[in-house]
C-alpha atoms as a PDB file:
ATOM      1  CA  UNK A   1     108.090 104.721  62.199  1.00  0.00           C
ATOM      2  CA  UNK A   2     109.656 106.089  58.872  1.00  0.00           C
ATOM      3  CA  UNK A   3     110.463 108.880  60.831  1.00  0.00           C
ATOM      4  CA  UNK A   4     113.040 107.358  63.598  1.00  0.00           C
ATOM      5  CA  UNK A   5     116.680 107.117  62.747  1.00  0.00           C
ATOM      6  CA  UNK A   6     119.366 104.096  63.558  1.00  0.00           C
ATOM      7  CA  UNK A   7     121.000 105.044  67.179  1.00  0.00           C
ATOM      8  CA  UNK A   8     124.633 103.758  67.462  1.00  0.00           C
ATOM      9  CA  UNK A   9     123.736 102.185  71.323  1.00  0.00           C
ATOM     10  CA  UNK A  10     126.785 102.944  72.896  1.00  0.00           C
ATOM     11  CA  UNK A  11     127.032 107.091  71.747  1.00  0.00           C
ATOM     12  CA  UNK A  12     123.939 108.423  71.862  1.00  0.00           C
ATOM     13  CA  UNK A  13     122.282 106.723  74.346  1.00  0.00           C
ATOM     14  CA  UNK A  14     125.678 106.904  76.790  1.00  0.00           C
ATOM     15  CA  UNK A  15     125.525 103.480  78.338  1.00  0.00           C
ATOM     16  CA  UNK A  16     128.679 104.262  80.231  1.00  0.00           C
ATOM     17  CA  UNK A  17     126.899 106.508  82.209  1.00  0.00           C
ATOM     18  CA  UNK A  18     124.798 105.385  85.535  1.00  0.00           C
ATOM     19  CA  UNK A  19     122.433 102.826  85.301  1.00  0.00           C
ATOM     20  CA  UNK A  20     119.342 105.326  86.462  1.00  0.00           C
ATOM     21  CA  UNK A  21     120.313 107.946  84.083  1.00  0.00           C
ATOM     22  CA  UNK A  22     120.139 105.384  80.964  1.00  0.00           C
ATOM     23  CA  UNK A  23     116.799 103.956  82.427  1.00  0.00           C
ATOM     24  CA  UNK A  24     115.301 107.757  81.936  1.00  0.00           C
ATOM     25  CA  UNK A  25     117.035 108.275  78.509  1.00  0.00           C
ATOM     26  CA  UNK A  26     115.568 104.834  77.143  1.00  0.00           C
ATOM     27  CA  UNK A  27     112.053 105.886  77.827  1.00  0.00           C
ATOM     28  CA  UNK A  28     110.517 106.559  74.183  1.00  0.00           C
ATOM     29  CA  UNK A  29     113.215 104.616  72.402  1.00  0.00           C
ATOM     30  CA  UNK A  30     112.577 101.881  70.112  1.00  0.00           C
ATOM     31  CA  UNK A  31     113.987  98.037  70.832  1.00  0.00           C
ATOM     32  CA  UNK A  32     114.004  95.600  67.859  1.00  0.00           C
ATOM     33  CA  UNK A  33     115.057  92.310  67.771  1.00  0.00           C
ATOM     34  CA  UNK A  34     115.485  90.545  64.363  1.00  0.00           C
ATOM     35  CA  UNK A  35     112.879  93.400  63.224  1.00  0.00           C
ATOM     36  CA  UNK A  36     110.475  92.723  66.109  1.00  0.00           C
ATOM     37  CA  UNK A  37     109.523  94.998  68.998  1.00  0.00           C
ATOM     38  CA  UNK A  38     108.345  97.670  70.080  1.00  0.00           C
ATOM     39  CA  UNK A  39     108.941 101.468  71.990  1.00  0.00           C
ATOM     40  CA  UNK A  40     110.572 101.076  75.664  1.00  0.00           C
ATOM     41  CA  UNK A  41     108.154 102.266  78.237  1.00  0.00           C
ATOM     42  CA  UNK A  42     109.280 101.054  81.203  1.00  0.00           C
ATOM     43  CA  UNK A  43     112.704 100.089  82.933  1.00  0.00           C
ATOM     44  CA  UNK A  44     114.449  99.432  86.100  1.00  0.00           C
ATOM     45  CA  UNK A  45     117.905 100.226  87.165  1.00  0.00           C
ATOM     46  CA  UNK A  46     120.404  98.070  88.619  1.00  0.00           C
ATOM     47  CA  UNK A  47     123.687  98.730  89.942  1.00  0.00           C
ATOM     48  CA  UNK A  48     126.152  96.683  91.724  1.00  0.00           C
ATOM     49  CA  UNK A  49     126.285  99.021  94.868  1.00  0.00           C
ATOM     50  CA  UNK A  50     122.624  97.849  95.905  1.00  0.00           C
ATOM     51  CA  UNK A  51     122.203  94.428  96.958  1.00  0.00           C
ATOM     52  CA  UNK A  52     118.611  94.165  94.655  1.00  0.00           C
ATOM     53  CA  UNK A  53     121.784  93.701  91.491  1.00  0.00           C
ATOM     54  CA  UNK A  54     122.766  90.327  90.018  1.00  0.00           C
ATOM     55  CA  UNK A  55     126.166  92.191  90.504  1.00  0.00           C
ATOM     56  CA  UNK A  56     126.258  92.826  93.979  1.00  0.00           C
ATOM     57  CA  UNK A  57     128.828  90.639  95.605  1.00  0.00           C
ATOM     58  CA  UNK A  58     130.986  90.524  92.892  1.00  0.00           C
ATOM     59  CA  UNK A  59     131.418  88.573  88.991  1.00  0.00           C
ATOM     60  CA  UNK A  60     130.421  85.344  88.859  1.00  0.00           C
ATOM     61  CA  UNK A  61     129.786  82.980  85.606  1.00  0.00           C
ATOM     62  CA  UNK A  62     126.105  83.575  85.780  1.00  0.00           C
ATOM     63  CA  UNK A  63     126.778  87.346  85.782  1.00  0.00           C
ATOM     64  CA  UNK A  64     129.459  88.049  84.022  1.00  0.00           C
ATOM     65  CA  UNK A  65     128.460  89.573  80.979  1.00  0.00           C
ATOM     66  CA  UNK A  66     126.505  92.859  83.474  1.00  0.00           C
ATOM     67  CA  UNK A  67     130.305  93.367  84.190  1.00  0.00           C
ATOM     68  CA  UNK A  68     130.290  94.886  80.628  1.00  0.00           C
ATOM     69  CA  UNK A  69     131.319  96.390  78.014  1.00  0.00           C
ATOM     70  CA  UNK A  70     128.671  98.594  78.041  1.00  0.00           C
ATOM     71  CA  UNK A  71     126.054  98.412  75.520  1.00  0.00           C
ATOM     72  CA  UNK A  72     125.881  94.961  75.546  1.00  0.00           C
ATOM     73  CA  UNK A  73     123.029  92.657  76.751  1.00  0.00           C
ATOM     74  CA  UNK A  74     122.991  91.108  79.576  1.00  0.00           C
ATOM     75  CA  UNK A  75     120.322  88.097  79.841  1.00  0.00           C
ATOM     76  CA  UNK A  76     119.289  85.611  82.595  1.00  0.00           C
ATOM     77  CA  UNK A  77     116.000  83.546  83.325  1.00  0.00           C
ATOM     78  CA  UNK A  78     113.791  84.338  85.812  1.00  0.00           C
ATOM     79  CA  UNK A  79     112.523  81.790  88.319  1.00  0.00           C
ATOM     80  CA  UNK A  80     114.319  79.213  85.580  1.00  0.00           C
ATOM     81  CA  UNK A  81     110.864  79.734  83.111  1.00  0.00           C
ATOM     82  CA  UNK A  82     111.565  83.887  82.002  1.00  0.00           C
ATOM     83  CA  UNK A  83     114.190  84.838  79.896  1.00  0.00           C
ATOM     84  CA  UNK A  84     114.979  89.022  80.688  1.00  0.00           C
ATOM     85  CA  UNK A  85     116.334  91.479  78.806  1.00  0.00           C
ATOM     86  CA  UNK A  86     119.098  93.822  80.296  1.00  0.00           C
ATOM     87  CA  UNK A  87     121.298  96.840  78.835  1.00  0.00           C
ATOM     88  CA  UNK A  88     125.122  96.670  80.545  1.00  0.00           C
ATOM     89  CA  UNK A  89     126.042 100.172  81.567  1.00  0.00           C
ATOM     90  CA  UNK A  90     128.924 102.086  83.430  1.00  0.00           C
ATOM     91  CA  UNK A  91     132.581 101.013  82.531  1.00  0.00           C
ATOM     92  CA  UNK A  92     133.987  97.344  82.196  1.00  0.00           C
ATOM     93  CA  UNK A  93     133.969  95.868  85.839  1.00  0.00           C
ATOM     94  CA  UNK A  94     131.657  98.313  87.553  1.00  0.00           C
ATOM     95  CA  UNK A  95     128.133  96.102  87.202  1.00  0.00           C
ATOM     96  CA  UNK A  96     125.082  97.674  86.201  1.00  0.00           C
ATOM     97  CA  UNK A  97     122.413  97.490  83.598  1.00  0.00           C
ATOM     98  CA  UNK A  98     119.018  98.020  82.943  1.00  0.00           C
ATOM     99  CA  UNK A  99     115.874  96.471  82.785  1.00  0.00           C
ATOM    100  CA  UNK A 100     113.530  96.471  79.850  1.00  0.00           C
ATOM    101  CA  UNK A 101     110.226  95.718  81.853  1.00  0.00           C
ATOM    102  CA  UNK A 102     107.739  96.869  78.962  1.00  0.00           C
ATOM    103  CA  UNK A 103     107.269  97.705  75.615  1.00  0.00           C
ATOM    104  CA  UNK A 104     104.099  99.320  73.143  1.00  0.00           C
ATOM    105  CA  UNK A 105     104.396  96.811  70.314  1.00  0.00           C
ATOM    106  CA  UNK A 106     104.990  98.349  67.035  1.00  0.00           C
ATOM    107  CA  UNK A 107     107.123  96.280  65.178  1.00  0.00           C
ATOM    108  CA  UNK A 108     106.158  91.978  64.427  1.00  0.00           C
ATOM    109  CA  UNK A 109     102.846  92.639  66.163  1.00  0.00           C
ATOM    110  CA  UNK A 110     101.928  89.461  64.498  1.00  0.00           C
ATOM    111  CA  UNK A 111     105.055  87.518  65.426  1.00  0.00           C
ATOM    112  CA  UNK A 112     104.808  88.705  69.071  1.00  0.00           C
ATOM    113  CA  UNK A 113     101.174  86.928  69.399  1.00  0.00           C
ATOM    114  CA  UNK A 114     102.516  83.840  67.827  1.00  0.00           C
ATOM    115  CA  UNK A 115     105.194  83.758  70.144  1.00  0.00           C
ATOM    116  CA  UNK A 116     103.112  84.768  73.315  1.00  0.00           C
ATOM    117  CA  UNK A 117     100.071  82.561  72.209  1.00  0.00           C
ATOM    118  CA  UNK A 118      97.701  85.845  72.919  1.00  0.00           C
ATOM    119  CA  UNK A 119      96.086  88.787  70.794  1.00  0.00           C
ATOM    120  CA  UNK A 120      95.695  91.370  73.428  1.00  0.00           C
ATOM    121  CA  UNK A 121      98.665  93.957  72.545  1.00  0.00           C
ATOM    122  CA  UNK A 122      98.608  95.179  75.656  1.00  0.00           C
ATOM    123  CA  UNK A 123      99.500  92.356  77.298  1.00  0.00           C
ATOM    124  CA  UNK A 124     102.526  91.168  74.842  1.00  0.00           C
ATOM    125  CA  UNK A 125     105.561  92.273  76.055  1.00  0.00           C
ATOM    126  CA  UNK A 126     104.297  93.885  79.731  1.00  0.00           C
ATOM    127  CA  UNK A 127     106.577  92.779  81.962  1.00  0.00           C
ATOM    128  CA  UNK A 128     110.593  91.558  81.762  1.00  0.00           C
ATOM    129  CA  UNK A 129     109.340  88.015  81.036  1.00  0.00           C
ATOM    130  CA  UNK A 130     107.222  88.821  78.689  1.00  0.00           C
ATOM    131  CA  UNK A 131     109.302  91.506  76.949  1.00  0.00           C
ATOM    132  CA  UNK A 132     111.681  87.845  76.257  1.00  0.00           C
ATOM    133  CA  UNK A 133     108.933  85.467  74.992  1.00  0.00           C
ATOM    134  CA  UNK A 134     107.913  88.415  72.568  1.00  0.00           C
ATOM    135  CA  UNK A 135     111.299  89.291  71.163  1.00  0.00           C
ATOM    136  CA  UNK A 136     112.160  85.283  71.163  1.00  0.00           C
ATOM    137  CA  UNK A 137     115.384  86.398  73.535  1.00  0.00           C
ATOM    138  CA  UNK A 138     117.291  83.448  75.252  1.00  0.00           C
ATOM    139  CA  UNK A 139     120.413  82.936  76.593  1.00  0.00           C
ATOM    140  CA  UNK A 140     122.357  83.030  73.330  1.00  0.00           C
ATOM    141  CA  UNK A 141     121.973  86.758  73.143  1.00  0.00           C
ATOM    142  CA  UNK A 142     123.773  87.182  76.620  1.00  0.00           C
ATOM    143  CA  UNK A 143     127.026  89.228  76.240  1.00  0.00           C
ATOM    144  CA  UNK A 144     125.814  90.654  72.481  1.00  0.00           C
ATOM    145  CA  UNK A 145     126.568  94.580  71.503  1.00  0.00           C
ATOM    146  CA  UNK A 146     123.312  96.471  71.099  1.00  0.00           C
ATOM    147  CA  UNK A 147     124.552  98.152  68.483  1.00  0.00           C
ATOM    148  CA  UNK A 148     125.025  95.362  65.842  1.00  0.00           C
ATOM    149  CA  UNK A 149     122.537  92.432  64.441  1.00  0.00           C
ATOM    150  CA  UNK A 150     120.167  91.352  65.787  1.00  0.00           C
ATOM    151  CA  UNK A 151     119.789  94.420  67.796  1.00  0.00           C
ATOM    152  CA  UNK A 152     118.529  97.854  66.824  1.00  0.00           C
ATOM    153  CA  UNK A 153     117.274 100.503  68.713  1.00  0.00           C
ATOM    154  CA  UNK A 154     115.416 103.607  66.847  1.00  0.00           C
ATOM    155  CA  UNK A 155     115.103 107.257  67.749  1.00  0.00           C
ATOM    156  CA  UNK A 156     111.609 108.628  69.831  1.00  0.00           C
ATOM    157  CA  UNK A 157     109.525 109.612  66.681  1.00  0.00           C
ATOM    158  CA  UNK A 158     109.478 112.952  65.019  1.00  0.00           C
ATOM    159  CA  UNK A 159     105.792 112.970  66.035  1.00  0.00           C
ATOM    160  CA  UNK A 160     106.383 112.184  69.568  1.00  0.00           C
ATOM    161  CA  UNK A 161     109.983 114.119  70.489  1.00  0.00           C
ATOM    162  CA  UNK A 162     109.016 114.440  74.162  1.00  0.00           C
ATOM    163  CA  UNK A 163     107.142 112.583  76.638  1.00  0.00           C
ATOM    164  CA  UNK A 164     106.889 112.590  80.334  1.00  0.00           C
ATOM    165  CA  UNK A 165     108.412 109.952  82.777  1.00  0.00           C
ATOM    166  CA  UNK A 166     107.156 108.408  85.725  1.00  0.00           C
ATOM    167  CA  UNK A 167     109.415 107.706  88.717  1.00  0.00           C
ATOM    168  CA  UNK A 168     109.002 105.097  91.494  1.00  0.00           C
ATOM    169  CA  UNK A 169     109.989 102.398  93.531  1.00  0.00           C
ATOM    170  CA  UNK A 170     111.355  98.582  91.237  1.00  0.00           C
ATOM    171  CA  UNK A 171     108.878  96.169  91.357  1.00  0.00           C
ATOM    172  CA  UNK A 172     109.335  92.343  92.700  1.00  0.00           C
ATOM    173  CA  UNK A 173     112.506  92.764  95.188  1.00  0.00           C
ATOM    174  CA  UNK A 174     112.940  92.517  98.753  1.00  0.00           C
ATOM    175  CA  UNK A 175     116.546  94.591  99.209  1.00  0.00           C
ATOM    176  CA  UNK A 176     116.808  98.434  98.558  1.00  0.00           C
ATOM    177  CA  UNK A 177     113.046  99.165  97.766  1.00  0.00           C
ATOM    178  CA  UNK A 178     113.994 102.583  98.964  1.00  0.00           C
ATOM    179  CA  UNK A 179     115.517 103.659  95.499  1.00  0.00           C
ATOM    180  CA  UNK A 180     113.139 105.398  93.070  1.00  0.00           C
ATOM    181  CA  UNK A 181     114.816 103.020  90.088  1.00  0.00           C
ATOM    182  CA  UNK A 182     111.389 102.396  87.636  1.00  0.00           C
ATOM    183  CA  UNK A 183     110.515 104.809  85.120  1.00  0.00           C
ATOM    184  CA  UNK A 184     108.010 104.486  82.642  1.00  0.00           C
ATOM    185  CA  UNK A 185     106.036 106.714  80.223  1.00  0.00           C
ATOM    186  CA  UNK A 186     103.497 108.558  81.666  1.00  0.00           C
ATOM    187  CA  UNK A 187      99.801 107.029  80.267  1.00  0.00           C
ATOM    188  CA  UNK A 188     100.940 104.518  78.756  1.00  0.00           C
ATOM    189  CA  UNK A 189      98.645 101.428  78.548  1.00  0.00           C
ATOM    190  CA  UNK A 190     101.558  98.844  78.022  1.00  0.00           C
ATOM    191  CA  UNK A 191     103.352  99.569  81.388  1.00  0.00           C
ATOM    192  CA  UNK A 192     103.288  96.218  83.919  1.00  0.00           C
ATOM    193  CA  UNK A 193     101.911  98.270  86.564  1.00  0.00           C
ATOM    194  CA  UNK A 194     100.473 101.318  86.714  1.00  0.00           C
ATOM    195  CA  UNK A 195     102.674 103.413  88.862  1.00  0.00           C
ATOM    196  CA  UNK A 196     101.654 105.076  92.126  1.00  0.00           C
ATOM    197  CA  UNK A 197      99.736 108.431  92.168  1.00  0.00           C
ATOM    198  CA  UNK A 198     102.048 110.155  93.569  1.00  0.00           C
ATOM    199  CA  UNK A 199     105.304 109.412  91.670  1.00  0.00           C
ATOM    200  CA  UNK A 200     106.963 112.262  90.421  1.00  0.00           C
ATOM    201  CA  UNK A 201     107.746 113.025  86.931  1.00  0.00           C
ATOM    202  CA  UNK A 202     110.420 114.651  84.669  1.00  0.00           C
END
């Protein structure tokens, strides 16, 4: 991707604003770590205000780093096996972030299948869990700016400047299933799940 310039994470991709309106806006962007990964196609917002969020009820140790600065990561482990990757937004104190739930590898293809143990692209970073394995993410990146080693995030392509995104219901929770928090690109192949046929776009 010759093409794709250096973003500074917290300018240009405003993660002080909401947590849904960064979700949209990271759609098409590119996510390395240590030189690996891949083009975002698929997030989930979270904001402390809806009881689905690791921030609802208030900071805690386990949380504390969703409670910002913005544009910093914010990482936990799933089920105590996943490791997931998260984007703080709003001010310092509010609580919300963003879920990278899928990539299209572009970047350490190679590395990614070492890491997952698998060849099928499609399948290597497909899901929050995976997304971690891929980009070898643990909890010693919690709390790190997004803007600085061993982060980077790239600009959509010049040959792909606009896409359309899907909108739907976040997979895998219980609590406020009623918010249309996932996007994802439209046709990709890499998304976890395909989304429903009639989610809207934009």
């Amino acid at each position: 991707m010759s093409s794709a310039a250096l973003l500074p994470a917290a300018g240009s991709l405003g993660f002080e604003g909401a947590p849904h309106e960064v979700a949209r806006r990271l759609i098409g962007i590119t996510l390395l770590v240590d030189g690996v990964g891949g083009r975002i196609v698929e997030t989930e917002a979270y904001d402390s205000s809806e009881p689905a969020a690791h921030s609802f009820g208030g900071p805690r140790p386990r949380n504390a780093a969703l409670f910002g600065p913005p544009g910093h990561a914010y990482v936990y482990r799933s089920y105590g096996l996943h490791w997931c990757l998260n984007f703080v937004c709003r001010e310092s104190g509010h609580g919300a972030g963003v879920l990278i739930r899928a990539l299209e590898p572009t970047h350490g293809v190679e590395r990614m299948r070492e890491r997952r143990g698998l060849d099928n692209a499609r399948l290597l970073c497909a899901g929050p869990g995976r997304v971690g394995q891929a980009l070898g993410v643990d909890g010693s990146f919690n709390g790190l700016a997004l803007d600085a080693p061993p982060f980077a995030l790239l600009a959509r392509s010049e040959d792909r400047p606009s896409l359309e995104v899907e909108v739907g219901p976040r997979i895998g929770i219980s609590k406020a299933i009623e918010l249309p928090w996932r996007f994802g690109e439209k046709g990709s192949r890499y998304l976890s799940k395909p989304f429903g046929r009639s989610s809207p776009r934009g």
